[in-house]
C-alpha atoms as a PDB file:
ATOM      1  CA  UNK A   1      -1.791  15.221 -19.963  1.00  0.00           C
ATOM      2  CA  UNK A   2       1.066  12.666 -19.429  1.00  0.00           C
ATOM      3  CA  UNK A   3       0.820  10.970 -15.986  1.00  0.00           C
ATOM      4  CA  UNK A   4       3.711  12.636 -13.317  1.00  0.00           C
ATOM      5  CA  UNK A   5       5.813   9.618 -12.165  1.00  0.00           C
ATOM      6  CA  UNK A   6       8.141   9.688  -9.376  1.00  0.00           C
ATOM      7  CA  UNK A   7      10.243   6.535  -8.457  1.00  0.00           C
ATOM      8  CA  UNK A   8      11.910   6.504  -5.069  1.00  0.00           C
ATOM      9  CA  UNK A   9      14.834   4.334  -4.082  1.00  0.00           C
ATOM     10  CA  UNK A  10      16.490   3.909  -0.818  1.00  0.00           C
ATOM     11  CA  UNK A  11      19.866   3.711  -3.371  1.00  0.00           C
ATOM     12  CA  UNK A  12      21.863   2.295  -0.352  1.00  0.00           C
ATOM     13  CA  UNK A  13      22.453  -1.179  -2.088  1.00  0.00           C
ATOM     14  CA  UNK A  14      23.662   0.184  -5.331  1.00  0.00           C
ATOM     15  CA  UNK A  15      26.025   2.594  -3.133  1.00  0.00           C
ATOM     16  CA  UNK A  16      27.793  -0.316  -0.894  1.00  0.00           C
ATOM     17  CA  UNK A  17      26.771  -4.294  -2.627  1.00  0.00           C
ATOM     18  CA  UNK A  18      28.317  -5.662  -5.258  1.00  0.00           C
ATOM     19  CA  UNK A  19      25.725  -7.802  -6.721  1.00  0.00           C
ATOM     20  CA  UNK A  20      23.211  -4.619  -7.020  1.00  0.00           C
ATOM     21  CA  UNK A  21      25.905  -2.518  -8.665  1.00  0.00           C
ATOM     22  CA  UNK A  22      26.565  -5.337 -11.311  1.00  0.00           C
ATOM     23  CA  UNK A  23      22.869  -6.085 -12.086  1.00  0.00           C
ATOM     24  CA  UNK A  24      21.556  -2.464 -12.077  1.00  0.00           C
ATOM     25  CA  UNK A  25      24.662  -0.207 -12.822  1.00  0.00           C
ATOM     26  CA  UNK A  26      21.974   1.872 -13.299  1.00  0.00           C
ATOM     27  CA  UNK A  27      20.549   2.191 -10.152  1.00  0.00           C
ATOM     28  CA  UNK A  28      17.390  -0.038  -9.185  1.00  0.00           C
ATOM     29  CA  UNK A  29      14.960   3.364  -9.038  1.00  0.00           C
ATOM     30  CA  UNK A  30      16.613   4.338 -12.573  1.00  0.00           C
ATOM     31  CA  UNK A  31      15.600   0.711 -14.223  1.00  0.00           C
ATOM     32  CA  UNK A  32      11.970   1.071 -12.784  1.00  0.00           C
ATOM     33  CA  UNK A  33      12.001   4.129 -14.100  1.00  0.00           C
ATOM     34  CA  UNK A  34      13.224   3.379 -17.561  1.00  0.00           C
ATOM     35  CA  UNK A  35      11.012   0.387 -17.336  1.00  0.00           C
ATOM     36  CA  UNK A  36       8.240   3.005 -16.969  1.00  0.00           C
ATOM     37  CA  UNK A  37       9.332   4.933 -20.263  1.00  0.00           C
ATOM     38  CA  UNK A  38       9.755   2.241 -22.100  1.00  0.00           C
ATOM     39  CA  UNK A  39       5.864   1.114 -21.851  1.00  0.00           C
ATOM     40  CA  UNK A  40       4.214   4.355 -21.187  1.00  0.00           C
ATOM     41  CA  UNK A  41       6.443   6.748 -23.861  1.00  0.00           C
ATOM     42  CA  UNK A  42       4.766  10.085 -23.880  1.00  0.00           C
ATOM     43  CA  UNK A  43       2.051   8.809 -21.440  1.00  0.00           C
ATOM     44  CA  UNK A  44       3.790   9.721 -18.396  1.00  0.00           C
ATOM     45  CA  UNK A  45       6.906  11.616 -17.169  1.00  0.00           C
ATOM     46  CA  UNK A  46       8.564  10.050 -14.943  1.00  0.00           C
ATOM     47  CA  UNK A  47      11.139  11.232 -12.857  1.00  0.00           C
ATOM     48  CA  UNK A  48      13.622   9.550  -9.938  1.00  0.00           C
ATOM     49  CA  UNK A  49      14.011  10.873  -6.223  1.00  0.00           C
ATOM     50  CA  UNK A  50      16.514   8.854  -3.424  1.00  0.00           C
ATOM     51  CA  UNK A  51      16.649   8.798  -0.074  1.00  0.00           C
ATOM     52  CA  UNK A  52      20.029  11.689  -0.001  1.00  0.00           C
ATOM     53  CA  UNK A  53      18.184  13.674  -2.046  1.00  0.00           C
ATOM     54  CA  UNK A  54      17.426  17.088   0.455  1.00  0.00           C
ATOM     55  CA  UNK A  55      14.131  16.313   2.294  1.00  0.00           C
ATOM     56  CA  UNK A  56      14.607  12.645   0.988  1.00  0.00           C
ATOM     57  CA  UNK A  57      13.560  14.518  -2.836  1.00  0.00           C
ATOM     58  CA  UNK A  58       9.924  14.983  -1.592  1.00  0.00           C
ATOM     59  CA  UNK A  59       9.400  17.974  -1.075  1.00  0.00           C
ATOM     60  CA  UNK A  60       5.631  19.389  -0.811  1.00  0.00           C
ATOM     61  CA  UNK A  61       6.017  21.166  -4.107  1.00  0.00           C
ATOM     62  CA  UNK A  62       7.858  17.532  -5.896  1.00  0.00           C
ATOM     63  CA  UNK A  63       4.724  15.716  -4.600  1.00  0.00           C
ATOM     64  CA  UNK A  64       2.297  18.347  -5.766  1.00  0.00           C
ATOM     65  CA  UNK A  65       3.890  17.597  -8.989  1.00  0.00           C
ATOM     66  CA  UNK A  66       3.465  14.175  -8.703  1.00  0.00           C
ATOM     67  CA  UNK A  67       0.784  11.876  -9.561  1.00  0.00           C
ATOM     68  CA  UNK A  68       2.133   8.542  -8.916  1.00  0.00           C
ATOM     69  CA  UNK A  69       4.845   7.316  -6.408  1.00  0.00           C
ATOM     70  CA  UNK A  70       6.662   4.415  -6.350  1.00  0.00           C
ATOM     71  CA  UNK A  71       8.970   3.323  -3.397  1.00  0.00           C
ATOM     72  CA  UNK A  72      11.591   0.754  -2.859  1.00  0.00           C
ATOM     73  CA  UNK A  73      12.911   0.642   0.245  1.00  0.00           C
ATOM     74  CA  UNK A  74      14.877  -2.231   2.360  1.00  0.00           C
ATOM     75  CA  UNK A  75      17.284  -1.651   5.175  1.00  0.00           C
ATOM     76  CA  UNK A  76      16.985   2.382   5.594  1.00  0.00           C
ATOM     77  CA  UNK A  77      13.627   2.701   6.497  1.00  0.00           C
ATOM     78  CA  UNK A  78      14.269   4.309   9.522  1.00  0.00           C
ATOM     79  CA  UNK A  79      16.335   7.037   8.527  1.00  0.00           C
ATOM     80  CA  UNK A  80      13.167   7.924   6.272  1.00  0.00           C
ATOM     81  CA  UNK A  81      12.243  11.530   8.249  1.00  0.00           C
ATOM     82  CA  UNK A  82       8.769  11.184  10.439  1.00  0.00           C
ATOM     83  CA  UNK A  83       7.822  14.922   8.709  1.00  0.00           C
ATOM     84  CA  UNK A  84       8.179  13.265   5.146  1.00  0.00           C
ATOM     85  CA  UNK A  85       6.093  10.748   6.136  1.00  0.00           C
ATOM     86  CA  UNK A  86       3.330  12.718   7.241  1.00  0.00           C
ATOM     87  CA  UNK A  87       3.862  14.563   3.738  1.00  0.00           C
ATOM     88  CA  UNK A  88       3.487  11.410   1.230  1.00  0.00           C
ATOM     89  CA  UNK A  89       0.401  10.303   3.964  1.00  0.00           C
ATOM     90  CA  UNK A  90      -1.362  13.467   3.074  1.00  0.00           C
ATOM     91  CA  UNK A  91      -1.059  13.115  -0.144  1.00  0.00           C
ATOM     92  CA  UNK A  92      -1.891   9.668  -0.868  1.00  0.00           C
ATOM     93  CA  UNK A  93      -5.339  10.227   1.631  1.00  0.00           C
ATOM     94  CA  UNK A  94      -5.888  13.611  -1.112  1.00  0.00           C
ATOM     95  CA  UNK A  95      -5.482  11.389  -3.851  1.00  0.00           C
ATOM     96  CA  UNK A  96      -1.764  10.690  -4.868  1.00  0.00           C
ATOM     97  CA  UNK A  97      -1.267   7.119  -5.973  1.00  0.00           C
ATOM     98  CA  UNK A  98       1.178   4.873  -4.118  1.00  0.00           C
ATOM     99  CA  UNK A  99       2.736   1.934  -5.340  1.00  0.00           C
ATOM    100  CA  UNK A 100       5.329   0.272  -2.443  1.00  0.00           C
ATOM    101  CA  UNK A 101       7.475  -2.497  -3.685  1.00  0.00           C
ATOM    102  CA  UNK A 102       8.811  -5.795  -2.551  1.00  0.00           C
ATOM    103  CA  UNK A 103      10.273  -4.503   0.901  1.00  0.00           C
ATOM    104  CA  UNK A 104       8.321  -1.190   1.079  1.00  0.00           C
ATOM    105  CA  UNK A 105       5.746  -3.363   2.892  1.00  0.00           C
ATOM    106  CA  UNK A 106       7.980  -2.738   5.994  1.00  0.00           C
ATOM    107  CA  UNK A 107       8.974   1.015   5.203  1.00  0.00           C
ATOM    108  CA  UNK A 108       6.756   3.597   7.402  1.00  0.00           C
ATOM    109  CA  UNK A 109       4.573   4.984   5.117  1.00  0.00           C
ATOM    110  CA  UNK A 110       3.347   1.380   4.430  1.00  0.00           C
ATOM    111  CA  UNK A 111       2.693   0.374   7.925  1.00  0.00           C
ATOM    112  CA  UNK A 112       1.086   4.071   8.411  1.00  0.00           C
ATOM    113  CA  UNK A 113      -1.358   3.620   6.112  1.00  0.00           C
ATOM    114  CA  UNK A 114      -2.096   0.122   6.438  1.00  0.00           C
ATOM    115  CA  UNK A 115      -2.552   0.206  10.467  1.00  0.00           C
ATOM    116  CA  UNK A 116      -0.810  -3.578  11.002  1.00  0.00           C
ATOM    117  CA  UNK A 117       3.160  -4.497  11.506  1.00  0.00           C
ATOM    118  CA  UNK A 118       3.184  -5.756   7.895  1.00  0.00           C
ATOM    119  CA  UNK A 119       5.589  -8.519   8.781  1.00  0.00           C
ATOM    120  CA  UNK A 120       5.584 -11.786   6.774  1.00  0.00           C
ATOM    121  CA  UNK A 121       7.359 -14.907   6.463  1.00  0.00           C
ATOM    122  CA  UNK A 122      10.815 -15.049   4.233  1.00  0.00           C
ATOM    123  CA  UNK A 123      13.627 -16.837   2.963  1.00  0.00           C
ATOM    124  CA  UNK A 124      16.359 -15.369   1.522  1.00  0.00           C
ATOM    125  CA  UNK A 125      17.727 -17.926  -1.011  1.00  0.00           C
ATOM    126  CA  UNK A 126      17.341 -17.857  -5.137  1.00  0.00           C
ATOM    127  CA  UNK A 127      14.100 -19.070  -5.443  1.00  0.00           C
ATOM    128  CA  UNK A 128      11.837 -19.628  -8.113  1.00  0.00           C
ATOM    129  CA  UNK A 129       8.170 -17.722  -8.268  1.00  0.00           C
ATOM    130  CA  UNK A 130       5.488 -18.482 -10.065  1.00  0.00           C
ATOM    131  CA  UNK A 131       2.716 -14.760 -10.123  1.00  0.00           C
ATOM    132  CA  UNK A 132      -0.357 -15.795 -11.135  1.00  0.00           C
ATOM    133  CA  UNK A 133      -3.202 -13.862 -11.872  1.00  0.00           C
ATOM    134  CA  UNK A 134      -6.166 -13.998  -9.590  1.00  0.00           C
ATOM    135  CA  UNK A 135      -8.585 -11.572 -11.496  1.00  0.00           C
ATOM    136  CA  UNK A 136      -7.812 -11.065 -15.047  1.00  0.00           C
ATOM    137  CA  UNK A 137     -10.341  -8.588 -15.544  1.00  0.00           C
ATOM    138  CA  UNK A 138      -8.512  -6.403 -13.720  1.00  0.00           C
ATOM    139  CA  UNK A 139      -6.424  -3.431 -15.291  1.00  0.00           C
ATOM    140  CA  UNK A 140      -3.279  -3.788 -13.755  1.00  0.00           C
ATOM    141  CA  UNK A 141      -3.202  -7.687 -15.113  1.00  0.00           C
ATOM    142  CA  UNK A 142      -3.540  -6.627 -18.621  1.00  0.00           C
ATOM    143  CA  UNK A 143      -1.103  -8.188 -20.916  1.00  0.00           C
ATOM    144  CA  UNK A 144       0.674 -10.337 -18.138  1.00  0.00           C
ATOM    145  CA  UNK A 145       1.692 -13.797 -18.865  1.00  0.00           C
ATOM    146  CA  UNK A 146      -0.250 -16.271 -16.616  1.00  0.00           C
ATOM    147  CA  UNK A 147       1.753 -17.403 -14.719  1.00  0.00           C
ATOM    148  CA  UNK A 148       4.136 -14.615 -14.527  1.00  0.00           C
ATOM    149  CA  UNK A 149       7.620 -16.967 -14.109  1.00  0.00           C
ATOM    150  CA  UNK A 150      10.492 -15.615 -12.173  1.00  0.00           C
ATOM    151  CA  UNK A 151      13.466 -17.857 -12.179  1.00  0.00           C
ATOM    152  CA  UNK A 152      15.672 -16.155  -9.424  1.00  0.00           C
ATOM    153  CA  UNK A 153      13.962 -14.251  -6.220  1.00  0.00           C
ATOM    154  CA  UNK A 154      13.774 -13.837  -2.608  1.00  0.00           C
ATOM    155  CA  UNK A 155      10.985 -16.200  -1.244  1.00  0.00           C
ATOM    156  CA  UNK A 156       7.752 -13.455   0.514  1.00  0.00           C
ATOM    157  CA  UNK A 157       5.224 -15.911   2.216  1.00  0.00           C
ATOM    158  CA  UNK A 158       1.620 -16.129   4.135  1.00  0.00           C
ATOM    159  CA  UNK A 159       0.769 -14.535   6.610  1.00  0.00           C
ATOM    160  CA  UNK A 160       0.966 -11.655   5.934  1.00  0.00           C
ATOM    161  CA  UNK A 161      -0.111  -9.123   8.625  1.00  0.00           C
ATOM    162  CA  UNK A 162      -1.903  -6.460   6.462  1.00  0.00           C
ATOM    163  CA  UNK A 163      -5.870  -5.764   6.128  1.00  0.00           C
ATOM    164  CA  UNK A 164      -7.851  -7.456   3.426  1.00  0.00           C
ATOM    165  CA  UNK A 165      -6.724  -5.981   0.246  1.00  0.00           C
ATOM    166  CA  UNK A 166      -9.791  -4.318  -1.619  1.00  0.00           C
ATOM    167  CA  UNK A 167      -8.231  -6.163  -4.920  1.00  0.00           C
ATOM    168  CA  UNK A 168      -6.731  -9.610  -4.575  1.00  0.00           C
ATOM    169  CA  UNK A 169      -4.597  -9.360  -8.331  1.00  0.00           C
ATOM    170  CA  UNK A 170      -1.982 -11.988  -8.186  1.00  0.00           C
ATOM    171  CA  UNK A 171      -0.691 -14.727  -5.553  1.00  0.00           C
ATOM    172  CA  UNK A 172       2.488 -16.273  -5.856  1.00  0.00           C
ATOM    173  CA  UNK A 173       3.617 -19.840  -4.902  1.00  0.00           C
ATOM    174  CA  UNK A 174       7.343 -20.700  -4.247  1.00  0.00           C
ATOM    175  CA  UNK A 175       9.750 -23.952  -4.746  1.00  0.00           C
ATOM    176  CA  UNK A 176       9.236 -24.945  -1.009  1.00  0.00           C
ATOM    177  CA  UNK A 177       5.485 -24.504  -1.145  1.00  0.00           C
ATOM    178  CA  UNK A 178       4.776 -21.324   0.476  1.00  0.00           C
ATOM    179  CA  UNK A 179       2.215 -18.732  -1.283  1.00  0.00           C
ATOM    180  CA  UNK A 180       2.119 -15.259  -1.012  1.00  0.00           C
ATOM    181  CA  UNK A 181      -0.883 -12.388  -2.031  1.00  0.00           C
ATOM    182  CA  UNK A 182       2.117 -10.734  -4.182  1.00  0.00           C
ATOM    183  CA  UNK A 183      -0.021  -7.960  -5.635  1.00  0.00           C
ATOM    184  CA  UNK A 184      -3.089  -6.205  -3.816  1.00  0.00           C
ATOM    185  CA  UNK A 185      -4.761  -2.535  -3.766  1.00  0.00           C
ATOM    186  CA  UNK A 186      -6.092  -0.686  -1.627  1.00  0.00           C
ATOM    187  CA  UNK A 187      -7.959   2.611  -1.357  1.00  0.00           C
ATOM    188  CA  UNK A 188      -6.841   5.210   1.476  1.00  0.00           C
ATOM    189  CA  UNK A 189      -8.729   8.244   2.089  1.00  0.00           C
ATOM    190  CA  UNK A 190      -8.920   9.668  -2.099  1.00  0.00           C
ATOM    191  CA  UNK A 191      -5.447   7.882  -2.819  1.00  0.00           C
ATOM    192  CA  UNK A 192      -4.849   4.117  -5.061  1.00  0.00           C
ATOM    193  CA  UNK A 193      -2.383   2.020  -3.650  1.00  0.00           C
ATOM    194  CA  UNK A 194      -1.287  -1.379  -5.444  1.00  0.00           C
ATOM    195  CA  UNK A 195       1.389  -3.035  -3.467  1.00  0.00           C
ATOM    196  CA  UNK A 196       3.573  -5.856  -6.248  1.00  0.00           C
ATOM    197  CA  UNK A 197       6.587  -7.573  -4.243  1.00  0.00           C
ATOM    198  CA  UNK A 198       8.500  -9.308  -6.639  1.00  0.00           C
ATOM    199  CA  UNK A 199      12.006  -7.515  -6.997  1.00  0.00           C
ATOM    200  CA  UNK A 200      14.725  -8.021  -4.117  1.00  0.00           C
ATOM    201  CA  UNK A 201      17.872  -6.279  -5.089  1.00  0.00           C
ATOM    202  CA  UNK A 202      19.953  -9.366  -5.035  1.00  0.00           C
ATOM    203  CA  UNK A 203      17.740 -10.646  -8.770  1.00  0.00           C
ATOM    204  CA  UNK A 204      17.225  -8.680 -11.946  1.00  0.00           C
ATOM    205  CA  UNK A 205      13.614  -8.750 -11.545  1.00  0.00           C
ATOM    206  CA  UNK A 206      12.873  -5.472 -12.739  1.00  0.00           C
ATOM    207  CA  UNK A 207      14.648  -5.781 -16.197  1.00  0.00           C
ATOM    208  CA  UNK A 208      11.995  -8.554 -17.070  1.00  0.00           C
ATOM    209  CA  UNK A 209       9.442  -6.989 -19.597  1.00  0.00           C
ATOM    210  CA  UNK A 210       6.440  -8.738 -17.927  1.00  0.00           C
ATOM    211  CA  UNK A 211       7.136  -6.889 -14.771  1.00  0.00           C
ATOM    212  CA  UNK A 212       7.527  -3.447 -16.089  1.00  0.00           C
ATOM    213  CA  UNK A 213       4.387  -4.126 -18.260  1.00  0.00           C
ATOM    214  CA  UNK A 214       2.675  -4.772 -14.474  1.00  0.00           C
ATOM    215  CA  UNK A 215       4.182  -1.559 -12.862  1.00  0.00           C
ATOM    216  CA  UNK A 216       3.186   0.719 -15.593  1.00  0.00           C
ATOM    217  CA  UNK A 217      -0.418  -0.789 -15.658  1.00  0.00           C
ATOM    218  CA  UNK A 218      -0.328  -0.100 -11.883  1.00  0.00           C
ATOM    219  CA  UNK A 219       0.543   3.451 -12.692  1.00  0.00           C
ATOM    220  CA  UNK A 220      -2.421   3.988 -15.020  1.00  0.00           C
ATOM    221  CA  UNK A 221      -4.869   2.517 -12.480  1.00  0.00           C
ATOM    222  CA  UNK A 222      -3.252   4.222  -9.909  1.00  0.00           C
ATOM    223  CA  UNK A 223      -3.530   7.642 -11.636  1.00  0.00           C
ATOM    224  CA  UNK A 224      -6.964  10.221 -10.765  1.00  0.00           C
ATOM    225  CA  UNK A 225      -7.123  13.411 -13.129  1.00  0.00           C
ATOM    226  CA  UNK A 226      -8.882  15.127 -10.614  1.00  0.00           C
ATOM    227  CA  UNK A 227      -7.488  18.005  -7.801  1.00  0.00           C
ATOM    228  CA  UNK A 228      -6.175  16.742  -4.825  1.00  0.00           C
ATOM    229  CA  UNK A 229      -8.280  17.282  -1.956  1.00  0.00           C
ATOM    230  CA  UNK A 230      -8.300  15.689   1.741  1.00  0.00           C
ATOM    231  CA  UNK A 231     -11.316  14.043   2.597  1.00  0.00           C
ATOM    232  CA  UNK A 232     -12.665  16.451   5.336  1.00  0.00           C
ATOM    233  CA  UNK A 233     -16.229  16.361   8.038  1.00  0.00           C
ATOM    234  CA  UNK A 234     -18.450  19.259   6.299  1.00  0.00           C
ATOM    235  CA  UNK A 235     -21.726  20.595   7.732  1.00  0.00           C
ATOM    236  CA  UNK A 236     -24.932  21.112   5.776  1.00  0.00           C
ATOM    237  CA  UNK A 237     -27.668  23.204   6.786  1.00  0.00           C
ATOM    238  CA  UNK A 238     -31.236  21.231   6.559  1.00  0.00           C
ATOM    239  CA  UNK A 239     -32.303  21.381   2.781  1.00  0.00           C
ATOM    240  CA  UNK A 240     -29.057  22.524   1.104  1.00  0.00           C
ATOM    241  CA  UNK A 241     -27.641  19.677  -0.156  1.00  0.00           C
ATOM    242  CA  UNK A 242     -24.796  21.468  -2.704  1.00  0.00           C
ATOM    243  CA  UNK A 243     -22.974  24.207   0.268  1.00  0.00           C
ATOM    244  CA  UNK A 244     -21.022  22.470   2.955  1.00  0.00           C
ATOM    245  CA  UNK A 245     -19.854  24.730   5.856  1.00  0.00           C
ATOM    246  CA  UNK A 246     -16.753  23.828   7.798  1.00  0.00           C
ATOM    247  CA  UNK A 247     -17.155  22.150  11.424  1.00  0.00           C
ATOM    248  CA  UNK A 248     -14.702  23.880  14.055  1.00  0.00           C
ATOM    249  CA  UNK A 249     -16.212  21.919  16.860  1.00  0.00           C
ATOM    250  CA  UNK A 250     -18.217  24.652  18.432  1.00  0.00           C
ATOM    251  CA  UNK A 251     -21.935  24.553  18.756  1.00  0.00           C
ATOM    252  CA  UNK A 252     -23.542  26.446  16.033  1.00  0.00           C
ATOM    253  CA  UNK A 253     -25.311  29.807  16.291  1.00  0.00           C
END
C-alpha cells in the first residue's frame, strides 16, 4: 500500500508576499508536495490541506486517512484551532507520523508535544548553510550530499529549547558561526516525528532535489503499517499475560 501523505501549509505568505508568490507560484505546501511525488511515485499519495481549508482540512476522518503529516507554519500559528490540535496530538501519540518544518518548531502542536517553548536564536538575512550529516547510517540521510549546501536561507541557531532528540541526523553551521541541530526525531506516545528546518519562505529551498530526497526519506521512516491505537494503562489479572482489562479507577471486585 502507497504511504497517505498530507502536506499542510499556513498558505498566508503565498496569499499576501511577493517574494513567496514569485518563488513558489505554486504554493510552498504544493512544491513539498510535488517534491514528494517526484521521489516516492506510486509509493505514496500525497495530498495538500491549508490552514482555510474547513476545520483547517483536518478533519478526524482526513487524518484517519493519513499516514504522514507535514506542517509548515510561520506567522498564523495562533489562529490554528485548540480542538484541531488536540486532533493531530491524538493521532501522532496513536501512531501518525509528524514531520514540522523550519518554523513549525513554534506552531502549537510542536510545543504540545515537545513540552518546552521551542524558541531559538535567528537572523533573518540570506545566509548560507552548510547540513551535515551526523549519523549516516540513518534512513532519513540516505542519498544526501554531505554537506547538504544551501546558498540562500534564514540563519536557525543553538539553543534551542527542545528535549534531547532521540536521533541527532544533521547539524547545520552558518556564515557568522552559529550551529544549529537542523534535523532530529523523536518518538511520542506510538507516533515518529523528524523535525528538518531548512526552508523559510523568503528562499527556494524546497525546489532543491537534495532536500526533497530528505523529506521523502523522512516520510518512509516516519511511516508504521500498523492500526492506530493510543497507548492506554491496561490491567492483567495474575498469570494471564495475553487479556488486558480496562482500569476505570475503581477498586476491583
Amino acid at each position: 500500500m502507497p504511504i497517505r501523505i498530507l502536506v499542510w501549509g499556513e498558505n498566508h505568505h503565498e496569499k499576501h508576499h511577493e517574494v513567496p508568490q514569485l518563488i513558489y507560484p505554486d504554493t510552498m505546501h504544493g512544491t513539498i508536495a510535488a517534491g514528494l511525488r517526484r521521489v516516492l511515485g506510486d509509493d505514496a499519495v500525497v495530498e495538500t490541506a491549508t490552514l482555510d481549508d474547513p476545520e483547517h482540512g483536518l478533519t478526524e476522518e482526513r487524518l484517519a486517512q493519513t499516514d504522514v503529516l507535514f506542517w509548515w507554519g510561520h506567522i498564523r500559528h495562533d489562529a490554528v484551532a485548540d480542538e484541531v490540535v488536540d486532533r493531530v496530538h491524538g493521532h501522532v501519540l496513536a501512531g501518525m507520523g509528524f514531520v514540522p518544518l523550519h518554523s513549525a518548531h513554534f506552531s502549537k502542536i510542536f510545543i504540545r508535544l515537545m513540552g518546552t517553548t521551542c524558541s531559538l536564536r535567528w537572523r533573518q538575512a540570506q545566509d548560507r548553510e552548510l547540513v551535515w550529516t551526523i549519523d549516516p547510517t540513518h534512513p532519513i540521510a540516505d542519498g544526501v550530499p554531505q554537506p547538504l549546501v544551501i546558498s540562500a536561507q534564514e540563519m536557525y541557531g543553538e539553543p534551542f529549547d527542545v528535549p534531547a532528540p532521540d536521533e541527532l541526523v544533521f547539524v547545520s553551521n552558518f556564515s557568522g558561526g552559529e550551529v544549529f541541530r537542523s534535523g532530529m526525531t523523536y518518538r511520542r506516545g506510538h507516533g515518529r516525528i523528524f523535525y528538518f528546518s531548512p526552508g523559510d519562505q523568503d528562499y527556494p529551498v524546497y525546489h532543491d532535489a537534495a532536500i526533497q530526497r530528505v523529506l521523502a526519506n523522512a516520510a518512509r521512516w516516519a511511516h508504521q503499517d500498523q492500526p492506530r491505537t493510543l497507548p492506554r494503562l491496561a490491567m492483567y489479572q495474575e498469570g494471564d499475560y495475553e487479556t488486558p482489562r480496562e482500569w476505570n479507577g475503581k477498586p476491583q471486585e
